[in-house]
N, C-alpha and C. Protein backbone atom coordinates (compact mmCIF):
# COMPACT_ATOMS: atom_id res chain seq x y z
N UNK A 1 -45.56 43.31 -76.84
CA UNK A 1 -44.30 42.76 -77.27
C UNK A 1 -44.49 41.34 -77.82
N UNK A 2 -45.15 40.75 -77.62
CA UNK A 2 -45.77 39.34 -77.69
C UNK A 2 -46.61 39.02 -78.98
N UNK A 3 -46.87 40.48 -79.45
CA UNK A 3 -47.41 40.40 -80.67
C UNK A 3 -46.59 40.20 -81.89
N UNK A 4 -45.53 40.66 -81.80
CA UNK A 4 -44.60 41.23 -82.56
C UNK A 4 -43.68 39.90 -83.06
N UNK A 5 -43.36 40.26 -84.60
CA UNK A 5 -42.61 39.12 -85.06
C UNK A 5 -41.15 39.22 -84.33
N UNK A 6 -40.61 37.95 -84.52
CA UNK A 6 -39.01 37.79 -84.49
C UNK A 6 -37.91 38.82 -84.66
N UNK A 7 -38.25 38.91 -86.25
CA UNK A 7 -37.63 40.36 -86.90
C UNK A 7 -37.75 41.55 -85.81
N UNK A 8 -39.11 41.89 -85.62
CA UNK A 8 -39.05 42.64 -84.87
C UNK A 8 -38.05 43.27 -83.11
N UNK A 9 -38.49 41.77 -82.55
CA UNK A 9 -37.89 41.66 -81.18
C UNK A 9 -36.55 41.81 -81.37
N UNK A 10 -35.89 41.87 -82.79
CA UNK A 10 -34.40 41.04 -83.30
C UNK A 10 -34.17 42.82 -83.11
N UNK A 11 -34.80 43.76 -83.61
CA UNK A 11 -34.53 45.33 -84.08
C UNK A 11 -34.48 45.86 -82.99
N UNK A 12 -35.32 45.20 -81.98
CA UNK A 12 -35.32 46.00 -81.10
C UNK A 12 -34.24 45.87 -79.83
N UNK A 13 -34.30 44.92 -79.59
CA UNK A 13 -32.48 44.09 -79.33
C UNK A 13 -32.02 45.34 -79.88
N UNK A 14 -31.58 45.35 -80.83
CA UNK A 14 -30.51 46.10 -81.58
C UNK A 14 -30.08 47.60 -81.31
N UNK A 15 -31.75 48.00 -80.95
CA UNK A 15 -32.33 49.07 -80.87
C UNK A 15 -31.17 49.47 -79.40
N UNK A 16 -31.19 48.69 -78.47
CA UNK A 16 -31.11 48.10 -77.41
C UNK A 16 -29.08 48.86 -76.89
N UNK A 17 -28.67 47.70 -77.65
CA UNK A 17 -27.53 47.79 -78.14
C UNK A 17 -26.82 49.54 -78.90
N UNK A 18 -27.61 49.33 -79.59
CA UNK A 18 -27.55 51.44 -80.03
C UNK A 18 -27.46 52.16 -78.66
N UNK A 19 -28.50 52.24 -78.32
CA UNK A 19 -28.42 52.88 -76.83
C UNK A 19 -27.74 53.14 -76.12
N UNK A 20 -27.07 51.78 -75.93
CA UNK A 20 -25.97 51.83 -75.00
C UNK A 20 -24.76 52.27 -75.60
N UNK A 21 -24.53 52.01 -77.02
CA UNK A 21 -23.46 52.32 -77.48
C UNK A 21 -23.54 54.08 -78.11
N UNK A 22 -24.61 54.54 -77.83
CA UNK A 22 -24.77 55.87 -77.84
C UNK A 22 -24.55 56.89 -76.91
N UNK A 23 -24.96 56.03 -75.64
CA UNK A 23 -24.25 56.64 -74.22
C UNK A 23 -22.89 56.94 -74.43
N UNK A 24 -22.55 55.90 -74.28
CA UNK A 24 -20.53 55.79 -74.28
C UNK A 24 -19.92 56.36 -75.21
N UNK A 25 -20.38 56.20 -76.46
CA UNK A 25 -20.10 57.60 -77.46
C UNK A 25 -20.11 59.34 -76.68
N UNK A 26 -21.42 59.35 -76.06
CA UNK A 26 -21.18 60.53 -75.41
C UNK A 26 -20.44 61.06 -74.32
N UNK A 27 -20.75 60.23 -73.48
CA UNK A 27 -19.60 60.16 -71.97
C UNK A 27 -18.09 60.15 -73.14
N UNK A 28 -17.75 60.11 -73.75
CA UNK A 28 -16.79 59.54 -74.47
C UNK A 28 -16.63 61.18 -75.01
N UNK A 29 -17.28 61.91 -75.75
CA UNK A 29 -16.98 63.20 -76.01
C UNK A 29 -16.87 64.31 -74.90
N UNK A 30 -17.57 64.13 -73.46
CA UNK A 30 -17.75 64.58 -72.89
C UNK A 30 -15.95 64.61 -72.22
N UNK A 31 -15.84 62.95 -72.15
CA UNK A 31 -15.06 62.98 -71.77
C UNK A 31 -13.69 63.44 -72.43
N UNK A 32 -13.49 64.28 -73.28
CA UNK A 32 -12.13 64.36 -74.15
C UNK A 32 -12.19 66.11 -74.08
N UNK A 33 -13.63 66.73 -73.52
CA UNK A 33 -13.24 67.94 -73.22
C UNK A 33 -12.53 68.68 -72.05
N UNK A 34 -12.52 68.01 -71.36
CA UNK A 34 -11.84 68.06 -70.23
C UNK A 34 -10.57 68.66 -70.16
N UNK A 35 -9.91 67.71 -70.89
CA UNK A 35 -8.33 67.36 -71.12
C UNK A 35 -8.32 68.50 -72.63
N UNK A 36 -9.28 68.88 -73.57
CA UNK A 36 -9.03 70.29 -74.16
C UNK A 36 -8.65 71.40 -74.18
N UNK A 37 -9.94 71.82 -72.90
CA UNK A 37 -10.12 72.76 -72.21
C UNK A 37 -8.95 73.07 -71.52
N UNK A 38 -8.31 72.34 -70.60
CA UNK A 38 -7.63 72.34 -70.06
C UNK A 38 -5.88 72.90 -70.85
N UNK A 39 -6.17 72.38 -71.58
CA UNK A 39 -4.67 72.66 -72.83
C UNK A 39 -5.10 73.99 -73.50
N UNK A 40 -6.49 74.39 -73.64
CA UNK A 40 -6.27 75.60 -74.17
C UNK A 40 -6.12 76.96 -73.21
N UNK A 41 -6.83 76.64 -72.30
CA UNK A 41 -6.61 77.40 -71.14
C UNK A 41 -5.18 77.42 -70.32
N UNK A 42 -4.36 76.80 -70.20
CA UNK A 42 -3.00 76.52 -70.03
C UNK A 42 -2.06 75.79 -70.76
N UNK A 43 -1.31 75.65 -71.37
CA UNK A 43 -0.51 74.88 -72.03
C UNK A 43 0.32 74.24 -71.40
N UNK A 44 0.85 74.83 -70.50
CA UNK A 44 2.20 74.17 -69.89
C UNK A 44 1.50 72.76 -68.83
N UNK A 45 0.22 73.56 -68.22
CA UNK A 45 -0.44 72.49 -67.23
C UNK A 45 -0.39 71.19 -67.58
N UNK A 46 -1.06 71.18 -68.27
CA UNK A 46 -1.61 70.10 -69.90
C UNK A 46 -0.80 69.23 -70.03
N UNK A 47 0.74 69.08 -69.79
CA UNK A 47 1.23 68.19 -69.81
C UNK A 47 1.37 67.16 -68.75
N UNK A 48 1.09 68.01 -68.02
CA UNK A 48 1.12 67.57 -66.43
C UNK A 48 0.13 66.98 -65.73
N UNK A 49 -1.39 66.64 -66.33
CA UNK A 49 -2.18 66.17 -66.64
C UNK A 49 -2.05 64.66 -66.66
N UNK A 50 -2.61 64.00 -65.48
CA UNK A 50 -2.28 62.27 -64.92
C UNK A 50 -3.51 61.82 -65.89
N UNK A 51 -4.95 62.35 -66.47
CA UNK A 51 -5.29 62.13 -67.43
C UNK A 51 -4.79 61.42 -68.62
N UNK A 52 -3.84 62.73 -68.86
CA UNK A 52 -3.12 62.50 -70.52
C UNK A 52 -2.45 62.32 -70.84
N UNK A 53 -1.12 61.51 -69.65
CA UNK A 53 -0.18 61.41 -69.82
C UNK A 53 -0.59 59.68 -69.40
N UNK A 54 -1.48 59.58 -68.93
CA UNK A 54 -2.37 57.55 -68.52
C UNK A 54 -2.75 57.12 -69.85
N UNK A 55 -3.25 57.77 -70.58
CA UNK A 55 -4.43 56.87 -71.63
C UNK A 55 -3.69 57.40 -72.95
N UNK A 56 -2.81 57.93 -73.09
CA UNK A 56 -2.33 58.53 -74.43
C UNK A 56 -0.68 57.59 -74.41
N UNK A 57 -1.44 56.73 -75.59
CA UNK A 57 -0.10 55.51 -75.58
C UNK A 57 1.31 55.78 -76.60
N UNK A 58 1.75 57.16 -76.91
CA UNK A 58 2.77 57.71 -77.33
C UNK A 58 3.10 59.07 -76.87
N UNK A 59 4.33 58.95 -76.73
CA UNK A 59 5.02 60.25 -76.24
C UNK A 59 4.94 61.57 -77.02
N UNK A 60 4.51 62.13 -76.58
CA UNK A 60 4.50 63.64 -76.23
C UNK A 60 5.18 64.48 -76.02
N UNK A 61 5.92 65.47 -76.32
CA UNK A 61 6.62 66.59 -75.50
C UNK A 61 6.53 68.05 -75.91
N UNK A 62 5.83 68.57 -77.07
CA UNK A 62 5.46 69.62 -76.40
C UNK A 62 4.12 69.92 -76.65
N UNK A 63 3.97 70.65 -76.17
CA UNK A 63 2.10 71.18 -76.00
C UNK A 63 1.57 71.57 -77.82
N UNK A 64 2.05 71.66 -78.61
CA UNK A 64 1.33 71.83 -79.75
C UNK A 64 1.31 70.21 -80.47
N UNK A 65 2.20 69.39 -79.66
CA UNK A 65 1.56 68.07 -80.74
C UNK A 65 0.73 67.39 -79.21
N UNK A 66 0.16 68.43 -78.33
CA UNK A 66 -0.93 67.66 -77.59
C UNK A 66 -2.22 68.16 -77.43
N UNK A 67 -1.75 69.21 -78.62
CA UNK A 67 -3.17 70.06 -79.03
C UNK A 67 -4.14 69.75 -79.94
N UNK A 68 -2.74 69.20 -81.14
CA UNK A 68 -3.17 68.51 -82.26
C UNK A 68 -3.83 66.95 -82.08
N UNK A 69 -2.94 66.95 -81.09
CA UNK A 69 -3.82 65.52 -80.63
C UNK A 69 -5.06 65.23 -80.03
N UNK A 70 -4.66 66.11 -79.03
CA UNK A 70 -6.59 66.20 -78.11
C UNK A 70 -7.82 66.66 -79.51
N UNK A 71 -7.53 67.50 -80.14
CA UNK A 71 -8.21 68.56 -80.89
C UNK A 71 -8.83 67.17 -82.38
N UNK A 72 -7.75 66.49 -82.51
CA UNK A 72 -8.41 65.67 -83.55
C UNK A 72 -9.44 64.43 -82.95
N UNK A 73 -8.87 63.97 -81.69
CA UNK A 73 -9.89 63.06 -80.59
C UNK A 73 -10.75 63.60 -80.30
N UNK A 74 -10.71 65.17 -80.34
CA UNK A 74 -12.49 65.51 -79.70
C UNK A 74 -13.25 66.06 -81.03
N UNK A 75 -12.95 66.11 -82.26
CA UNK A 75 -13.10 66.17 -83.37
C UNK A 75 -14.14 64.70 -83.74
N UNK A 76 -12.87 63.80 -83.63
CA UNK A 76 -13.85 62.37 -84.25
C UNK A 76 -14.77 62.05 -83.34
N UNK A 77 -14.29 62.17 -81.66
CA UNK A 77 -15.52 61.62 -80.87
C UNK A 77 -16.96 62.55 -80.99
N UNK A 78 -16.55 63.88 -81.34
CA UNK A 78 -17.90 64.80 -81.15
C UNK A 78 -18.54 64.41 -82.53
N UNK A 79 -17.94 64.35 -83.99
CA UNK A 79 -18.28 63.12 -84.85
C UNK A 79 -19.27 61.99 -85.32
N UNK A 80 -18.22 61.26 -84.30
CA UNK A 80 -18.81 59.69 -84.18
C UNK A 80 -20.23 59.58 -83.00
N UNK A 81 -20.31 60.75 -82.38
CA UNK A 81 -21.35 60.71 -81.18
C UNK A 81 -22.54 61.33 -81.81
N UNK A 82 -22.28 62.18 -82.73
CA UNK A 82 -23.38 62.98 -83.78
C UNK A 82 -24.02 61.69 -84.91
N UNK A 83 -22.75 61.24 -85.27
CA UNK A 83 -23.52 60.26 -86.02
C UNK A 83 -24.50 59.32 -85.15
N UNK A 84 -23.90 58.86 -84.11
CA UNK A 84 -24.29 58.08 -83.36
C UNK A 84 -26.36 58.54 -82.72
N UNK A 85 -25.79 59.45 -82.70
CA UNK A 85 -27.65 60.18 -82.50
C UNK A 85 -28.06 60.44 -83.32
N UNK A 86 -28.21 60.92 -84.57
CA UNK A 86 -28.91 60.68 -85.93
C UNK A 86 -29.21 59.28 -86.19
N UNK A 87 -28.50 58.31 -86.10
CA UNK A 87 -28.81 57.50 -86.63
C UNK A 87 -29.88 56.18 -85.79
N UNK A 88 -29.58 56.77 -84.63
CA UNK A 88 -30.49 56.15 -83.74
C UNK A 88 -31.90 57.04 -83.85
N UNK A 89 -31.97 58.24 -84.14
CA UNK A 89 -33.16 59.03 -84.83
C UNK A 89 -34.00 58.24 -85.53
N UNK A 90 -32.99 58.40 -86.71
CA UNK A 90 -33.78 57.21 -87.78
C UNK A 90 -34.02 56.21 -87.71
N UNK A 91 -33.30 55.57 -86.76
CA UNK A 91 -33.87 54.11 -86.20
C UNK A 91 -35.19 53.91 -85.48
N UNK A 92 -35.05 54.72 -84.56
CA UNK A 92 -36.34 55.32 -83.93
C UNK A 92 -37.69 55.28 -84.64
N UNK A 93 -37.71 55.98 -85.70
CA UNK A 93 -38.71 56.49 -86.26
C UNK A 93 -39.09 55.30 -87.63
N UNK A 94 -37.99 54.39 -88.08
CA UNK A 94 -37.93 53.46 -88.95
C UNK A 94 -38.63 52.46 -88.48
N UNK A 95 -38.12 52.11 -86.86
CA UNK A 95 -38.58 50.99 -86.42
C UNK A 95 -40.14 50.99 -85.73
N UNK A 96 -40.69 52.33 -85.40
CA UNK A 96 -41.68 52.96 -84.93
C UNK A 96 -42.80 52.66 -86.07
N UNK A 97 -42.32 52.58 -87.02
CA UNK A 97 -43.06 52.80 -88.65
C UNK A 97 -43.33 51.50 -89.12
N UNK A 98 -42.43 50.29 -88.63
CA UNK A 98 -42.54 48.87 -88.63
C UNK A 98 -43.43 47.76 -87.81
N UNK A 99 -42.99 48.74 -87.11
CA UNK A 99 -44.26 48.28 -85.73
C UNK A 99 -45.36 48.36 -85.82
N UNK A 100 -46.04 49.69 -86.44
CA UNK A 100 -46.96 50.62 -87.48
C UNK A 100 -47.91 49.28 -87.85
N UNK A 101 -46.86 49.26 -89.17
CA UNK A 101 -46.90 48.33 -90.12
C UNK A 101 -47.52 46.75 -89.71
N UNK A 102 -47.02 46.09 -88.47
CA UNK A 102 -47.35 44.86 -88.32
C UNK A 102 -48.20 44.84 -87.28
N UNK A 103 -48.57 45.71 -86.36
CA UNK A 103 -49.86 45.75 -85.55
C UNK A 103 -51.14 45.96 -86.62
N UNK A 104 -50.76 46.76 -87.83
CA UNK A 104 -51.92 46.94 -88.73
C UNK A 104 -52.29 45.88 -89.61
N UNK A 105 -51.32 45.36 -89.99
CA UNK A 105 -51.25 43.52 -90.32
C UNK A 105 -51.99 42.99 -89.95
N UNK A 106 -51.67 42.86 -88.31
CA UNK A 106 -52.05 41.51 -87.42
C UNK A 106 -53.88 42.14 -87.17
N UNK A 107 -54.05 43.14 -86.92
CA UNK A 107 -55.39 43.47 -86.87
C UNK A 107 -56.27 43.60 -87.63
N UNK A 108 -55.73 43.54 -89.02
CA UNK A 108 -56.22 43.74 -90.17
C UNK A 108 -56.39 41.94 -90.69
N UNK A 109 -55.57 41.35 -90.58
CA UNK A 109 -55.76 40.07 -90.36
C UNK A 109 -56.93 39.05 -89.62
N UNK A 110 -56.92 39.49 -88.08
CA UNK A 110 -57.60 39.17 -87.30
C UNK A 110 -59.37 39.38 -87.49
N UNK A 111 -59.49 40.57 -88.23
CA UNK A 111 -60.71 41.02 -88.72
C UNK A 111 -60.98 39.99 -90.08
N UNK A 112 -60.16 40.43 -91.36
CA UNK A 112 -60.63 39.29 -92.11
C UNK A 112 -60.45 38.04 -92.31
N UNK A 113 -59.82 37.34 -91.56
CA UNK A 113 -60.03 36.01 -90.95
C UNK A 113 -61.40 35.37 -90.08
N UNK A 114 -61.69 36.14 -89.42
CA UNK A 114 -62.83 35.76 -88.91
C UNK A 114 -63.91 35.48 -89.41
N UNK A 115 -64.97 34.69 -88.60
CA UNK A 115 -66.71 33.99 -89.81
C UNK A 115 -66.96 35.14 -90.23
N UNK A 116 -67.76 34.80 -91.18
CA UNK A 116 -68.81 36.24 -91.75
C UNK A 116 -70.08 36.67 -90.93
N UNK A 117 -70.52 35.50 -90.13
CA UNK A 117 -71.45 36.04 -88.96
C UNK A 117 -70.64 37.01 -87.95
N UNK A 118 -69.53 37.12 -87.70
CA UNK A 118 -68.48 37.58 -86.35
C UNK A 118 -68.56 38.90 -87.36
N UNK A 119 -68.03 39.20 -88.47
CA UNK A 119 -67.69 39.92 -89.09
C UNK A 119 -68.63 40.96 -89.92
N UNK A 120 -69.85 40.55 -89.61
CA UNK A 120 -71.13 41.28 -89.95
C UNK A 120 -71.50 42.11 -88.85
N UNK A 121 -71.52 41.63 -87.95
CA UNK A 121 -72.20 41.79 -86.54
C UNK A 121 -71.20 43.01 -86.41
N UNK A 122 -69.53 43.61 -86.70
CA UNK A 122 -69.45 44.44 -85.86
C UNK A 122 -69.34 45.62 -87.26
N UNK A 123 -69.42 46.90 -86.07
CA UNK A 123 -69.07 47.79 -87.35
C UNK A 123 -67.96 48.27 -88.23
N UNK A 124 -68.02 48.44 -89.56
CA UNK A 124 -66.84 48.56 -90.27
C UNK A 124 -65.97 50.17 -89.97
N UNK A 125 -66.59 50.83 -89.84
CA UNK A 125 -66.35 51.94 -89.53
C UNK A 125 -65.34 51.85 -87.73
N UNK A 126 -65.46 51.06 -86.99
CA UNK A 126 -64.99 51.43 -85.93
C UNK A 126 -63.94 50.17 -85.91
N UNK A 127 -63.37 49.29 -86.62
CA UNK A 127 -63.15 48.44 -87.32
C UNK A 127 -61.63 49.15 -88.64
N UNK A 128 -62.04 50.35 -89.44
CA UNK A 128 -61.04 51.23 -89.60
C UNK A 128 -60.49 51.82 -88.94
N UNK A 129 -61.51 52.58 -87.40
CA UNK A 129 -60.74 53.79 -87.03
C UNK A 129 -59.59 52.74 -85.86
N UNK A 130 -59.95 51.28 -85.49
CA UNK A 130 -58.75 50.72 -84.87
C UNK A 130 -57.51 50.91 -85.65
N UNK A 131 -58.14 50.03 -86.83
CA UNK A 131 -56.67 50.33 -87.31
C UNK A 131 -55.85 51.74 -87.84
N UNK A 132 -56.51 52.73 -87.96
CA UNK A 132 -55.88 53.61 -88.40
C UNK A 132 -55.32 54.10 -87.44
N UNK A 133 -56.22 55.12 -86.31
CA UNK A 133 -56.14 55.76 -85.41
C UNK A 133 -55.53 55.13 -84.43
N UNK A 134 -56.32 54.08 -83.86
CA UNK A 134 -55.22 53.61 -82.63
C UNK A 134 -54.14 52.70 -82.81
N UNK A 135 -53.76 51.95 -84.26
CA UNK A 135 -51.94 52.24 -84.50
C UNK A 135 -51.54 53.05 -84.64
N UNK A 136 -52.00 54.07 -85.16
CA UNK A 136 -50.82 55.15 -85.01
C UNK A 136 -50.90 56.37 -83.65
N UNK A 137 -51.70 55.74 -83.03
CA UNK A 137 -51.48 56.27 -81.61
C UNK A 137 -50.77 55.53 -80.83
N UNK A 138 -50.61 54.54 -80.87
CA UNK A 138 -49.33 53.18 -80.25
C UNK A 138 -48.36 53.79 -80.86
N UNK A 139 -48.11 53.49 -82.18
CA UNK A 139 -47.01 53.58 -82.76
C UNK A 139 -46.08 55.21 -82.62
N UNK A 140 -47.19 56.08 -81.98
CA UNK A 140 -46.44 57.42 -82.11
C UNK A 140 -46.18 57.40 -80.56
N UNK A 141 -46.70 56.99 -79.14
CA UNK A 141 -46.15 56.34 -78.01
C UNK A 141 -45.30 55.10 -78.11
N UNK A 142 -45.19 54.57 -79.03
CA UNK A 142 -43.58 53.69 -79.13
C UNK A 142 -42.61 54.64 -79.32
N UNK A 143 -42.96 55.82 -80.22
CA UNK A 143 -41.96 56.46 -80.89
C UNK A 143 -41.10 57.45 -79.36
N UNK A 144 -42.41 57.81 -78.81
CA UNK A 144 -41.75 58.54 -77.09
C UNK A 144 -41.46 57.98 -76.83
N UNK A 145 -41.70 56.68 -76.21
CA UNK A 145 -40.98 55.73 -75.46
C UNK A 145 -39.30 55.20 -76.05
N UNK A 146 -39.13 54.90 -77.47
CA UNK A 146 -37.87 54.66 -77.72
C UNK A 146 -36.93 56.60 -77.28
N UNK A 147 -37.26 57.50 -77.76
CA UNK A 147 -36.83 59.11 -77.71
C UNK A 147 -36.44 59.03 -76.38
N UNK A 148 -37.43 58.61 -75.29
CA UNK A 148 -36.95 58.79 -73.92
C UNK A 148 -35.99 58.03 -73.19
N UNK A 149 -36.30 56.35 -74.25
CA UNK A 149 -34.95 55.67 -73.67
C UNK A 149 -33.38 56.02 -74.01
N UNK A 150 -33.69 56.50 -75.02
CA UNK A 150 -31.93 57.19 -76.31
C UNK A 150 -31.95 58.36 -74.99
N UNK A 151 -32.64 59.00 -74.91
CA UNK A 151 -32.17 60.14 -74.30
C UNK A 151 -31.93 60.04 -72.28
N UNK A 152 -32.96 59.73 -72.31
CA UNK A 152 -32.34 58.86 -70.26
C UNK A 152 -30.96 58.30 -70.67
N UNK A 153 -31.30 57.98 -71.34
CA UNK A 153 -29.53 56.47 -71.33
C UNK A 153 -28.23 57.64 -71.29
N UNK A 154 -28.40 58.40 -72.44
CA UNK A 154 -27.32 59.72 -72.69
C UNK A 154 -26.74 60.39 -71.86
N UNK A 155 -28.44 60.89 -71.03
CA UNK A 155 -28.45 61.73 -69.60
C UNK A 155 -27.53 60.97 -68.67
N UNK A 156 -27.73 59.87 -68.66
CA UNK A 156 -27.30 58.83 -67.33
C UNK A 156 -25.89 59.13 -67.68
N UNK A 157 -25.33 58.66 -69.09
CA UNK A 157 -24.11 57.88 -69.35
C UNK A 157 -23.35 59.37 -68.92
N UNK A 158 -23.94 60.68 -69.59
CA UNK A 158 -22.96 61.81 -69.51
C UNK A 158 -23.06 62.11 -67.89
N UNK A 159 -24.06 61.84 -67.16
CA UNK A 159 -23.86 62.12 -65.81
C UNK A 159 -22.40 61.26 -65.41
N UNK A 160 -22.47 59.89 -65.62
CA UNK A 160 -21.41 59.34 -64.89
C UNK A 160 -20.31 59.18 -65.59
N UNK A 161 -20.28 60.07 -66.18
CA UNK A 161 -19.04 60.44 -67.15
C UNK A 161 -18.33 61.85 -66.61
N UNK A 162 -19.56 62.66 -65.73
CA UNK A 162 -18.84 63.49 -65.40
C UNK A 162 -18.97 63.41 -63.78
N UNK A 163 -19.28 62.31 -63.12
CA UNK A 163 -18.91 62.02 -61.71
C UNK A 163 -18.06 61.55 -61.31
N UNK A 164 -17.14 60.99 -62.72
CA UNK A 164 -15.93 60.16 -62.41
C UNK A 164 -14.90 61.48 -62.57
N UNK A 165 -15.02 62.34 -63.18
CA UNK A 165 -13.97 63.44 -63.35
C UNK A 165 -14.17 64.29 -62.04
N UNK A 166 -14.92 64.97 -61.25
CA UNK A 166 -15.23 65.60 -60.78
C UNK A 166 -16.47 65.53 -59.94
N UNK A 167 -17.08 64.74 -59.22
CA UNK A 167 -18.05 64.48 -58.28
C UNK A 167 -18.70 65.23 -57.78
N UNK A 168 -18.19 66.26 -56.93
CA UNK A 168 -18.23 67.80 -55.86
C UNK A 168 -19.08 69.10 -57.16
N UNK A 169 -18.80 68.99 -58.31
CA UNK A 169 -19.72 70.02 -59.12
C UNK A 169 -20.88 69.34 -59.63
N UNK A 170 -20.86 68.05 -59.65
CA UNK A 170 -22.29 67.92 -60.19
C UNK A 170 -22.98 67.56 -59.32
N UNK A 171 -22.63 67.18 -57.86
CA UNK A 171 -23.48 67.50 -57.14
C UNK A 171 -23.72 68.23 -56.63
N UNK A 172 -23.19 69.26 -56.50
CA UNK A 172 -23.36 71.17 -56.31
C UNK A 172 -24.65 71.46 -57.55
N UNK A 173 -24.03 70.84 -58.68
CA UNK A 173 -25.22 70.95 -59.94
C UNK A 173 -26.38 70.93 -59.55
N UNK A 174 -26.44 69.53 -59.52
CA UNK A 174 -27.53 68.86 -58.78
C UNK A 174 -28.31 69.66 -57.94
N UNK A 175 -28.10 69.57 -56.98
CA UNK A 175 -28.90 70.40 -55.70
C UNK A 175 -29.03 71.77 -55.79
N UNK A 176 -27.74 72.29 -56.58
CA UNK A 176 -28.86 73.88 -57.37
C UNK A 176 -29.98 74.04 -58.60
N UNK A 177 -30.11 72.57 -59.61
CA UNK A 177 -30.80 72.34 -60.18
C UNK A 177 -32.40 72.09 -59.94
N UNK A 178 -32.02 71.16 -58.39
CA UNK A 178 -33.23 70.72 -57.90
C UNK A 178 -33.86 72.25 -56.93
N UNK A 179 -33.16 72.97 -55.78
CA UNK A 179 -34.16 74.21 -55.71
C UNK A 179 -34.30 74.64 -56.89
N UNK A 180 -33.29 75.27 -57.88
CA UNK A 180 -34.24 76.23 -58.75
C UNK A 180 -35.63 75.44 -58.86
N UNK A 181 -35.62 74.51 -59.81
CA UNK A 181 -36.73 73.41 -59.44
C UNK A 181 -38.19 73.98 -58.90
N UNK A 182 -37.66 73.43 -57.67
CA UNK A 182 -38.50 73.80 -56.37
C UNK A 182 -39.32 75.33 -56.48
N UNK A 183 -38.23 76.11 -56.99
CA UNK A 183 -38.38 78.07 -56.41
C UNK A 183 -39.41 78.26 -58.05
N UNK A 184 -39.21 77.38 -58.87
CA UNK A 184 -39.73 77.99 -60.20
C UNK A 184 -41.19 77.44 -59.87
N UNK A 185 -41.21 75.80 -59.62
CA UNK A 185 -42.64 75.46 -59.38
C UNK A 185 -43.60 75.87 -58.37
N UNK A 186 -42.82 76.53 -57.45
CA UNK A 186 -43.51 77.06 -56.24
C UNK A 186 -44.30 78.25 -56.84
N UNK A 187 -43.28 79.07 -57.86
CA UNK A 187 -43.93 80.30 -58.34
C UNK A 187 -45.28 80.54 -59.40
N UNK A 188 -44.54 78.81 -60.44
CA UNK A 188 -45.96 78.66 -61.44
C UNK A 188 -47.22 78.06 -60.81
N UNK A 189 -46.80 77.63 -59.58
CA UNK A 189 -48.34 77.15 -58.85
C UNK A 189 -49.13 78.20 -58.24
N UNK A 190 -47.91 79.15 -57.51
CA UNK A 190 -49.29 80.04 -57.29
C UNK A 190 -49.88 81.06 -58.35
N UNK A 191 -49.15 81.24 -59.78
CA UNK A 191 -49.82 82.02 -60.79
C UNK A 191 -50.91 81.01 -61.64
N UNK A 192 -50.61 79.18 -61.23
CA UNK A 192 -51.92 78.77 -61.56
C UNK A 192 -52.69 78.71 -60.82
């Protein structure tokens, strides 16, 4: 990290910032199905709904202008949350490619800067394969490492997006997630 220009640290900040605002985009779609579901599966319920009758700052009265309503909110949020992960994709892979770019710089630098005695002495050949091969073996483990943070962050945000609605199923989830888990690895260990 220490290597890295300004610009850089500045993207990745940013990078930073995406993340989080990619979570809440999702918890955010997650959260508007709820209150859908719920209206399509009952209508009359739906109104009755301490949900949607709290956060929905105009009146309402009958169930088809709260269909039209939910239906266009989970429209833009499912949307704005799609964009929101594409574009952190490309960020990903843009900024992965930059990084690329200025570790191959700075090493490529560091080599011809140096005396011509320093620079004789080592070989040119192993001298390329740094820079080729092992930036873009960094640079393609930056690229996992940003993928896993976009995606943990998501995981997290939609988990506690759906612990605030309902607590008792995702941890029922949970703990049937974790035996299966358990019952699947128990089985691929003893066929390895």
């Amino acid at each position: 990290f220490s290597l890295l220009s300004k610009r850089r640290k500045k993207e990745i900040y940013f990078f930073i910032i995406l993340i989080i605002l990619n979570g809440i985009s999702e918890s955010l779609s997650i959260s508007t199905i709820i209150p859908f579901l719920t209206l399509i599966i009952s209508k009359d319920e739906a109104l009755d709904l301490e949900i949607i009758t709290r956060y929905i700052p105009f009146e309402i009265s009958s169930s088809s202008q709260l269909l039209f309503f939910l239906t266009s909110l989970f429209i833009i949020f499912i949307l704005f949350s799609t964009f929101f992960r594409i574009f952190n994709s490309w960020y990903i892979l843009r900024l992965s490619a930059k990084i690329d770019i200025e570790l191959s710089n700075i090493l490529f630098k560091k080599n011809i800067y140096q005396s011509y005695k320093d620079y004789i002495s080592k070989s040119s050949s192993k001298i390329i394969s740094l820079i080729t091969e092992k930036v873009a073996a960094c640079s393609s483990a930056l690229n996992s490492l940003f993928t896993i943070l976009l995606s943990s962050t998501v995981a997290i945000s939609i988990i506690i997006a759906l612990l605030l609605f309902n607590w008792k199923i995702v941890a029922i989830s949970f703990i049937f997630i974790y035996f299966y888990y358990l019952l699947v690895s128990k089985k691929v260990k003893k066929i390895l």
